[in-house]
C-alpha atoms as a PDB file:
ATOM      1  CA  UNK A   1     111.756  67.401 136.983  1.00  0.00           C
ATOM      2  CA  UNK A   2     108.961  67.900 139.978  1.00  0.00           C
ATOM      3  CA  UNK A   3     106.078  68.886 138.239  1.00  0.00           C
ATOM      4  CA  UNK A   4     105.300  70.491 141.675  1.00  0.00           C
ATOM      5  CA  UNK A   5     107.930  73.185 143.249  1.00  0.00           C
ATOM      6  CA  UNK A   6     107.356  75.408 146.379  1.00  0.00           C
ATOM      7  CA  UNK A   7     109.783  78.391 147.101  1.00  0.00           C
ATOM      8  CA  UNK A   8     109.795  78.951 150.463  1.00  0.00           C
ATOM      9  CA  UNK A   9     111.941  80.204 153.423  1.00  0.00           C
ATOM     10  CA  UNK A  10     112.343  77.797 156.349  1.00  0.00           C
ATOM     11  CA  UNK A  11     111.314  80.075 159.389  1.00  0.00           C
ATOM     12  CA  UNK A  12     108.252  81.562 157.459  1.00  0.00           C
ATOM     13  CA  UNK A  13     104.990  80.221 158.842  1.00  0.00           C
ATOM     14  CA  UNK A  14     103.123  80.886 155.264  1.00  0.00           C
ATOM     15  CA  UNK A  15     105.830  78.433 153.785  1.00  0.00           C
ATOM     16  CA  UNK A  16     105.483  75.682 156.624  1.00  0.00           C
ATOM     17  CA  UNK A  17     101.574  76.533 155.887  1.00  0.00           C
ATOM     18  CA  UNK A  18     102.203  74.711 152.404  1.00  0.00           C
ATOM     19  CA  UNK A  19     104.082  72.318 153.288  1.00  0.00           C
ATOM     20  CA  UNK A  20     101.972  70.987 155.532  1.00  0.00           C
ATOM     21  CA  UNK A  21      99.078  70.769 153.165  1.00  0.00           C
ATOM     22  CA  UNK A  22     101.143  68.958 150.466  1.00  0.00           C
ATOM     23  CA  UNK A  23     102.717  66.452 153.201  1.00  0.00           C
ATOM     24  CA  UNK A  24      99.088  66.204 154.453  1.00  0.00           C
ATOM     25  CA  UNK A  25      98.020  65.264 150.784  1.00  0.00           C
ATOM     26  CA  UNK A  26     100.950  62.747 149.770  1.00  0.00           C
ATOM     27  CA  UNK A  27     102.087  65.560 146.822  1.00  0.00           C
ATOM     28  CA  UNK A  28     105.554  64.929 145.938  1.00  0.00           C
ATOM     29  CA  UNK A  29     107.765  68.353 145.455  1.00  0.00           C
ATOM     30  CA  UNK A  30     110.747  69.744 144.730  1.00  0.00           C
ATOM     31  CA  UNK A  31     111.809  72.607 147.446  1.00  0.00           C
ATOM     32  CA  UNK A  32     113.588  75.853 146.954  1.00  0.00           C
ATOM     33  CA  UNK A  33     114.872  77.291 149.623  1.00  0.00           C
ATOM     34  CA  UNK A  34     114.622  81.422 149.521  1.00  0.00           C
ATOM     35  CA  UNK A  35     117.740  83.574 150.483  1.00  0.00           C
ATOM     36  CA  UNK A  36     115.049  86.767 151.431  1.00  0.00           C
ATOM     37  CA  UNK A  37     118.031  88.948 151.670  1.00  0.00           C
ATOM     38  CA  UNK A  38     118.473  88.259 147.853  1.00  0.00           C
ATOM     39  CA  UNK A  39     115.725  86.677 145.896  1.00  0.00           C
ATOM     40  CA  UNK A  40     116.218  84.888 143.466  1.00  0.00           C
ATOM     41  CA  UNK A  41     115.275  85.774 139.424  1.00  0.00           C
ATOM     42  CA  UNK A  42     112.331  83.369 140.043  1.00  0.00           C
ATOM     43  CA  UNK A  43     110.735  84.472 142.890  1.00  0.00           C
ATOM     44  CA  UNK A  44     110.419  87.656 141.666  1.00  0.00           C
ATOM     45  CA  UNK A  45     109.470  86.164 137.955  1.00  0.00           C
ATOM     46  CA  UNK A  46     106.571  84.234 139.874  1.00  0.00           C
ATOM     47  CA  UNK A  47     105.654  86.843 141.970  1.00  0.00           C
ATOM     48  CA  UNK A  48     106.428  90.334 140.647  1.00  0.00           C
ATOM     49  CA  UNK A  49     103.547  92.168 142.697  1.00  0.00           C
ATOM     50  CA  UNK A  50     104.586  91.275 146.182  1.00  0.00           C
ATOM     51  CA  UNK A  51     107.809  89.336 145.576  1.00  0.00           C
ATOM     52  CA  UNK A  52     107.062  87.383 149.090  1.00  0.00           C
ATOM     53  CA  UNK A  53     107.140  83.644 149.633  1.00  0.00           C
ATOM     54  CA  UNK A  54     105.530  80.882 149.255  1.00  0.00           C
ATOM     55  CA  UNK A  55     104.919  80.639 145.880  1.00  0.00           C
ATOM     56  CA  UNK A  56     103.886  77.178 144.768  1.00  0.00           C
ATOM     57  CA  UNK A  57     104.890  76.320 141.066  1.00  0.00           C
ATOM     58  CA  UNK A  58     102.102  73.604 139.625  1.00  0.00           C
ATOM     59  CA  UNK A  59     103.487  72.480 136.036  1.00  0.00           C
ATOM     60  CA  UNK A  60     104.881  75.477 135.232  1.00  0.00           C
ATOM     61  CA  UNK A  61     102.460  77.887 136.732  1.00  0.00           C
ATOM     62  CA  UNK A  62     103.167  80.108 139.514  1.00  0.00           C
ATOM     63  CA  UNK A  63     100.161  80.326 142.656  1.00  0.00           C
ATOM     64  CA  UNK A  64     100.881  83.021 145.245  1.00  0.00           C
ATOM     65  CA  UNK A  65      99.653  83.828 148.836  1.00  0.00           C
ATOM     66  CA  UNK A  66      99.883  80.922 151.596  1.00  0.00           C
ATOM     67  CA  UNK A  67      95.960  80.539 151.934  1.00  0.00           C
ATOM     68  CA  UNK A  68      95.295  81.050 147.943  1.00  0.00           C
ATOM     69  CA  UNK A  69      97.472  78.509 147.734  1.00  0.00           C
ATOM     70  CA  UNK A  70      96.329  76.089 150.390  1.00  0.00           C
ATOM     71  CA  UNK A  71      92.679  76.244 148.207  1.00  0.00           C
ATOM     72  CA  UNK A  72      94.146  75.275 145.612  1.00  0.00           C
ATOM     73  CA  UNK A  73      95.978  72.321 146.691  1.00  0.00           C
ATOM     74  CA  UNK A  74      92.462  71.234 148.222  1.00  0.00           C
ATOM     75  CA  UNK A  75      91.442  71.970 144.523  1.00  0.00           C
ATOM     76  CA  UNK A  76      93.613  70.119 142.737  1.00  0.00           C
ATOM     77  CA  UNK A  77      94.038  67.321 144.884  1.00  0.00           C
ATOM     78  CA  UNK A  78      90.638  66.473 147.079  1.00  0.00           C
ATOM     79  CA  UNK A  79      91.704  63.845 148.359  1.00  0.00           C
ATOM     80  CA  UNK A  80      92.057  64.032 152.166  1.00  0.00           C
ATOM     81  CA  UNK A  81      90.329  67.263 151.999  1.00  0.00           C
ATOM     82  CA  UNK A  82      91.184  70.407 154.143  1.00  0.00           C
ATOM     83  CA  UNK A  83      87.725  72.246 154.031  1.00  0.00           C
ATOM     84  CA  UNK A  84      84.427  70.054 155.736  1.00  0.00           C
ATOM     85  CA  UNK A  85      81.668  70.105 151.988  1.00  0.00           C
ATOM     86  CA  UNK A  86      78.736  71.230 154.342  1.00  0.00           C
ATOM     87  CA  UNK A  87      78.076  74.838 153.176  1.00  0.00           C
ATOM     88  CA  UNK A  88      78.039  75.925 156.532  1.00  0.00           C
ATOM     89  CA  UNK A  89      80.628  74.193 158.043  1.00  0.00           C
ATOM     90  CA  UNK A  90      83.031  75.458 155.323  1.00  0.00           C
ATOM     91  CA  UNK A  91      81.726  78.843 155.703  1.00  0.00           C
ATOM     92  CA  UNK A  92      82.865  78.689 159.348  1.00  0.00           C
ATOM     93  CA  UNK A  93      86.539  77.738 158.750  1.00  0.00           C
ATOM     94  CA  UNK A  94      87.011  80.520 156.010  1.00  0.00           C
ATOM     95  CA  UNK A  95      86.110  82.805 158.832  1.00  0.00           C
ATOM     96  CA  UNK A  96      88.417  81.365 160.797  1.00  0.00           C
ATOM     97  CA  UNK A  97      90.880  81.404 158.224  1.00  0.00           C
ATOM     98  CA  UNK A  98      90.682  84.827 157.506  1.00  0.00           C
ATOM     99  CA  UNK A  99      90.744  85.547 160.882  1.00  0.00           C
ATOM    100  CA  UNK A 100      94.248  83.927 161.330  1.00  0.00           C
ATOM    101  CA  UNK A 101      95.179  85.563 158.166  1.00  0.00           C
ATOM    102  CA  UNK A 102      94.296  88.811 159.935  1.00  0.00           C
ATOM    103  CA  UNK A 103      96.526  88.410 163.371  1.00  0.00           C
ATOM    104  CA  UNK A 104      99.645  90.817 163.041  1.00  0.00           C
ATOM    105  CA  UNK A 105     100.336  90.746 166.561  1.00  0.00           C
ATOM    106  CA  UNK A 106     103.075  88.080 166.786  1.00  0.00           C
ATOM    107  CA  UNK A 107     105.016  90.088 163.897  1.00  0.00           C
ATOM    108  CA  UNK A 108     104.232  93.129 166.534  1.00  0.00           C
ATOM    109  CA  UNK A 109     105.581  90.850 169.487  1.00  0.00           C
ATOM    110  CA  UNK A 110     108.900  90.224 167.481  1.00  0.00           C
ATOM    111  CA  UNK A 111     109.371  93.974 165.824  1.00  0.00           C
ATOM    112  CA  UNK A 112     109.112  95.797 169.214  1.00  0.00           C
ATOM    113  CA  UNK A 113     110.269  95.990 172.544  1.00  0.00           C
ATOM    114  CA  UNK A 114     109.501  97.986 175.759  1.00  0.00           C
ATOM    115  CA  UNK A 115     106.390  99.827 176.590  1.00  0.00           C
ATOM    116  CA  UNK A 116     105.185  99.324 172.894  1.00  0.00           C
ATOM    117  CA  UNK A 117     106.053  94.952 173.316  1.00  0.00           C
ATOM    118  CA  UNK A 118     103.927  95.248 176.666  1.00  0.00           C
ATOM    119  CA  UNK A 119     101.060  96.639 174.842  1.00  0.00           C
ATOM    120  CA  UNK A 120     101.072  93.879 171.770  1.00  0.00           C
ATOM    121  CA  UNK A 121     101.369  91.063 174.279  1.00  0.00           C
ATOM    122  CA  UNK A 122      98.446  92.196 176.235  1.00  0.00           C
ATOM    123  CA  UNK A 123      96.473  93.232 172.789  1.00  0.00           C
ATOM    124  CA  UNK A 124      97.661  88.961 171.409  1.00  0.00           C
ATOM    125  CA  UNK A 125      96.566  87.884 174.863  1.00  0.00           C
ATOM    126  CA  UNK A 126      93.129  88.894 174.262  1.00  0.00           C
ATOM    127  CA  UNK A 127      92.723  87.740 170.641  1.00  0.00           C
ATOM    128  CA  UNK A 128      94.311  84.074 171.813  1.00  0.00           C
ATOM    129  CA  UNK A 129      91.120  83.920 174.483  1.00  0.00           C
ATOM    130  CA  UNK A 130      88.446  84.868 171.734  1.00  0.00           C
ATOM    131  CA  UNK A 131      90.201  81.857 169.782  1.00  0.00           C
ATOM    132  CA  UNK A 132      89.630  80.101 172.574  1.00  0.00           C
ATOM    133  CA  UNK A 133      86.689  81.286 173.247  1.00  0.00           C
ATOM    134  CA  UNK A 134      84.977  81.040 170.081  1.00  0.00           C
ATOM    135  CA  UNK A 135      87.240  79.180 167.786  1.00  0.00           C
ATOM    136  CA  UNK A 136      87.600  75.679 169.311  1.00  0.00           C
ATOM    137  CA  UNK A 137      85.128  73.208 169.931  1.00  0.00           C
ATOM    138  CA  UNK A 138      85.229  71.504 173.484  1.00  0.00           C
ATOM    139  CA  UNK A 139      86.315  67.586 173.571  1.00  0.00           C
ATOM    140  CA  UNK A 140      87.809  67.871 169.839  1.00  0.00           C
ATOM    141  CA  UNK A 141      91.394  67.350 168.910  1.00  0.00           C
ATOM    142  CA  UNK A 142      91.019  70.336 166.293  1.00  0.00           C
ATOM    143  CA  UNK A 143      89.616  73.260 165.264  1.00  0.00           C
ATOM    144  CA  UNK A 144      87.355  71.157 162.832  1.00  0.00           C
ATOM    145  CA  UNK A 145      86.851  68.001 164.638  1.00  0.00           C
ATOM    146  CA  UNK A 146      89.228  65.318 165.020  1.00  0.00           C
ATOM    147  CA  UNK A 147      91.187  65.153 161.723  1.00  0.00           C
ATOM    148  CA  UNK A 148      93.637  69.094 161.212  1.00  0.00           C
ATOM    149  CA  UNK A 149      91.929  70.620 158.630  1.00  0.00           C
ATOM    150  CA  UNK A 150      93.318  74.049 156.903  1.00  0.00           C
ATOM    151  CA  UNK A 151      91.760  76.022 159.800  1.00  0.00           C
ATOM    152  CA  UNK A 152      94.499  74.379 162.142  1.00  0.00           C
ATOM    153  CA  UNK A 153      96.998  74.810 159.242  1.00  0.00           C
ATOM    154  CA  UNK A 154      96.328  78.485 159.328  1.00  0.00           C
ATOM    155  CA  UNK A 155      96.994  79.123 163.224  1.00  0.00           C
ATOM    156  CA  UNK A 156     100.398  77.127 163.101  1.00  0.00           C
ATOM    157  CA  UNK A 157     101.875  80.067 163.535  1.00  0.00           C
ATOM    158  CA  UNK A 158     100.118  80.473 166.700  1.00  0.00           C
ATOM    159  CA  UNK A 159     101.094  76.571 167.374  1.00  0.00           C
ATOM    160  CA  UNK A 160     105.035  77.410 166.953  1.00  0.00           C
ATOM    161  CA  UNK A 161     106.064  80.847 165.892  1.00  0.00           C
ATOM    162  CA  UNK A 162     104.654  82.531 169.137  1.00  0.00           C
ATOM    163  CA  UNK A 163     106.225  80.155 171.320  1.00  0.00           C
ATOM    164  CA  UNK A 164     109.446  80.467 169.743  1.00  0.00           C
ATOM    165  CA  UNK A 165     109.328  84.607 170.378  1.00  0.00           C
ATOM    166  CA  UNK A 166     108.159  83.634 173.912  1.00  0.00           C
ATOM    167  CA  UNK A 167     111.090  82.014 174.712  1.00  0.00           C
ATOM    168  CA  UNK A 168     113.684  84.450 173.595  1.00  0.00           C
ATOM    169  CA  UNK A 169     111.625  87.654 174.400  1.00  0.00           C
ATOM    170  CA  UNK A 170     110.451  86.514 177.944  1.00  0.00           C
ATOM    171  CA  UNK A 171     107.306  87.184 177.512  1.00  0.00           C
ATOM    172  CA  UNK A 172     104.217  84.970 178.358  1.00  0.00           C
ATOM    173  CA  UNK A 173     101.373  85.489 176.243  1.00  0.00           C
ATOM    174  CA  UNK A 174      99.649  81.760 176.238  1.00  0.00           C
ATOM    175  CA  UNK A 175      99.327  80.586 179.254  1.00  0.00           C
ATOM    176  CA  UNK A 176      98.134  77.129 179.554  1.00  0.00           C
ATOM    177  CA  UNK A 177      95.885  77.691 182.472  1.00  0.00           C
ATOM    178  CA  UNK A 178      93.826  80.803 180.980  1.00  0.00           C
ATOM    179  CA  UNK A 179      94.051  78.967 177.548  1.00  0.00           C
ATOM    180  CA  UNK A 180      93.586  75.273 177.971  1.00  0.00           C
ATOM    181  CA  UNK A 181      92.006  74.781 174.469  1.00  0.00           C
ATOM    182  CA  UNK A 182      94.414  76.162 172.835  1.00  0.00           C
ATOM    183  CA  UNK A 183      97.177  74.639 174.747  1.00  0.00           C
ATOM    184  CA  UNK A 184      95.620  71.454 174.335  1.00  0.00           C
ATOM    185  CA  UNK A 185      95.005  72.020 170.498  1.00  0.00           C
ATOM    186  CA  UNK A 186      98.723  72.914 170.367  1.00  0.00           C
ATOM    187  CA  UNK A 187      99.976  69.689 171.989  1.00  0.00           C
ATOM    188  CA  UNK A 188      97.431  67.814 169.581  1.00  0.00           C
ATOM    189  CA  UNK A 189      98.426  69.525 166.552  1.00  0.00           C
ATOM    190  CA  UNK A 190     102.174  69.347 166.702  1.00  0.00           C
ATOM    191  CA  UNK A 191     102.243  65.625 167.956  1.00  0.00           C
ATOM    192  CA  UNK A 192     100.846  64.648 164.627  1.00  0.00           C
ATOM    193  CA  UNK A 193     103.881  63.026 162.909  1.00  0.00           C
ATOM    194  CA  UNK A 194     103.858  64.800 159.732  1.00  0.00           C
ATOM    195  CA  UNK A 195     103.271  68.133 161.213  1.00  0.00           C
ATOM    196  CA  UNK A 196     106.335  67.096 163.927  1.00  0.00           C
ATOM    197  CA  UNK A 197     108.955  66.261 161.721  1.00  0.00           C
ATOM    198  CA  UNK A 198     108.432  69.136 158.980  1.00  0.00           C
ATOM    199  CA  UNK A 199     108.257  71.877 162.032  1.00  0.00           C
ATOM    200  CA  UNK A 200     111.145  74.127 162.139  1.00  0.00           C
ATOM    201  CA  UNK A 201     113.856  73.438 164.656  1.00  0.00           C
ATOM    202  CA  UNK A 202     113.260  75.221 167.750  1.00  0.00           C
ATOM    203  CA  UNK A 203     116.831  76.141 168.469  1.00  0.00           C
ATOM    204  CA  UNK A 204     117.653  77.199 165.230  1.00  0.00           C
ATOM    205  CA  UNK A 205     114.726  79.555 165.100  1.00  0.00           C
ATOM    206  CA  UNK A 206     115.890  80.795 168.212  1.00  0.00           C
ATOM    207  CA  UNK A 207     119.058  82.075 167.092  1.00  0.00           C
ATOM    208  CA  UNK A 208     118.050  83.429 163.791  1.00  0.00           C
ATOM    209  CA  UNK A 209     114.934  85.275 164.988  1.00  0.00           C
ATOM    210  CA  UNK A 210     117.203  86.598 167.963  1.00  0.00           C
ATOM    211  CA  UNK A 211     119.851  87.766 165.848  1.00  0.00           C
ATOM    212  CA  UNK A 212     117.256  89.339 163.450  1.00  0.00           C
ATOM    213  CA  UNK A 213     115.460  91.122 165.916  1.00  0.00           C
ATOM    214  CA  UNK A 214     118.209  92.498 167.560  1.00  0.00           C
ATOM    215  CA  UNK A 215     119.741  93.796 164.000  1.00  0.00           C
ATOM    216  CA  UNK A 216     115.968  94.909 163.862  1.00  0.00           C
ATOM    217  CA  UNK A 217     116.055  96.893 166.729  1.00  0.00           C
ATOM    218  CA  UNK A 218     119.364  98.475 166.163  1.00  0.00           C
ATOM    219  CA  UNK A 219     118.476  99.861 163.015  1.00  0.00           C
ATOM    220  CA  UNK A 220     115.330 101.743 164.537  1.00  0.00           C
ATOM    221  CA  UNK A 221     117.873 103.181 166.750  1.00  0.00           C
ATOM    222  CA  UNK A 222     119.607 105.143 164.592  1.00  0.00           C
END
């Protein structure tokens, strides 16, 4: 029996947030895959307050929240660490950390449509240029330098989710040539082997984001 477990759901971005941290640190563990529709007796044993994934299970105790979690995995196991040790450094990339915790415009982006979709593409536009802006260093790989550190693991959702509702919403939010940082940081981050073959498939994210939205959409409708 893994003495490390992660229950998860496949097309969240907080559960591909852990897994990339315990690929990135070698951790061997034993996935459960979430039906969210009916969670199971665990889940909501391991996580009766908010009853959300991830929850990461480390010899039989239960650690909640994506970027709680992420800490402690850089806790536990500091080898190939995810934070920089200078105090300032560090300081910087829990800002930025927070700061992707804080983005609820690409949920916005997939939970509306018309007038309302408009205005959160235009409202994501802006934050993506103060990440660009502010929140990437010219000539590095990554947000920290040029190894991904949990700063870059933080904004994957920014590196895969968005373009995924892109493509089946028609919208363009990042475009390369107002954002070539971040476009550049995307290309850098996802080419990294172990971030490439743990990403979600593209096609099937399509289709079951689609079909949720739509469902979504309907039931606001009524």
């Amino acid at each position: 029996m893994a003495a490390v477990k992660l229950h998860g759901s496949w097309l969240s971005p907080f559960t591909f947030r852990v897994i990339c941290a315990l690929k990135l640190k070698g951790i061997s563990y034993e996935y459960i895959d979430e039906d969210l529709s009916d969670k199971s007796p665990l889940l909501l044993q391991y996580n009766p307050i908010h009853k959300k994934v991830p929850v990461l299970v480390h010899d039989g105790k239960p650690i909640c929240e994506s970027t709680v979690i992420l800490r402690y995995i850089d806790e536990i196991w500091p080898h190939n660490p995810l934070l920089p040790t200078d105090p300032y450094e560090k300081a910087r990339a829990l800002f930025w950390i927070k700061f992707a915790d804080d983005m609820t415009l690409i949920g916005r982006l997939f939970r509306t449509d018309g007038e309302e979709q408009e205005q959160a593409a235009k409202e994501c536009s802006k934050v993506l240029e103060t990440i660009e802006e502010h929140g990437l260093i010219e000539g590095k790989k990554f947000f920290g330098g040029d190894e991904i550190s949990m700063v870059d693991i933080a904004f994957c959702s920014v590196a895969h989710w968005l373009g995924v509702i892109e493509e089946f919403s028609g919208l363009k939010v990042l475009e390369p040539h107002k954002l070539p940082k971040l476009s550049s940081w995307i290309q850098n981050f996802k080419s990294v082997p172990l971030i490439k073959e743990n990403l979600p498939d593209r096609a099937k994210m399509i289709a079951m984001l689609k079909r949720r939205r739509e469902e979504m959409l309907a039931s606001k409708s009524d």
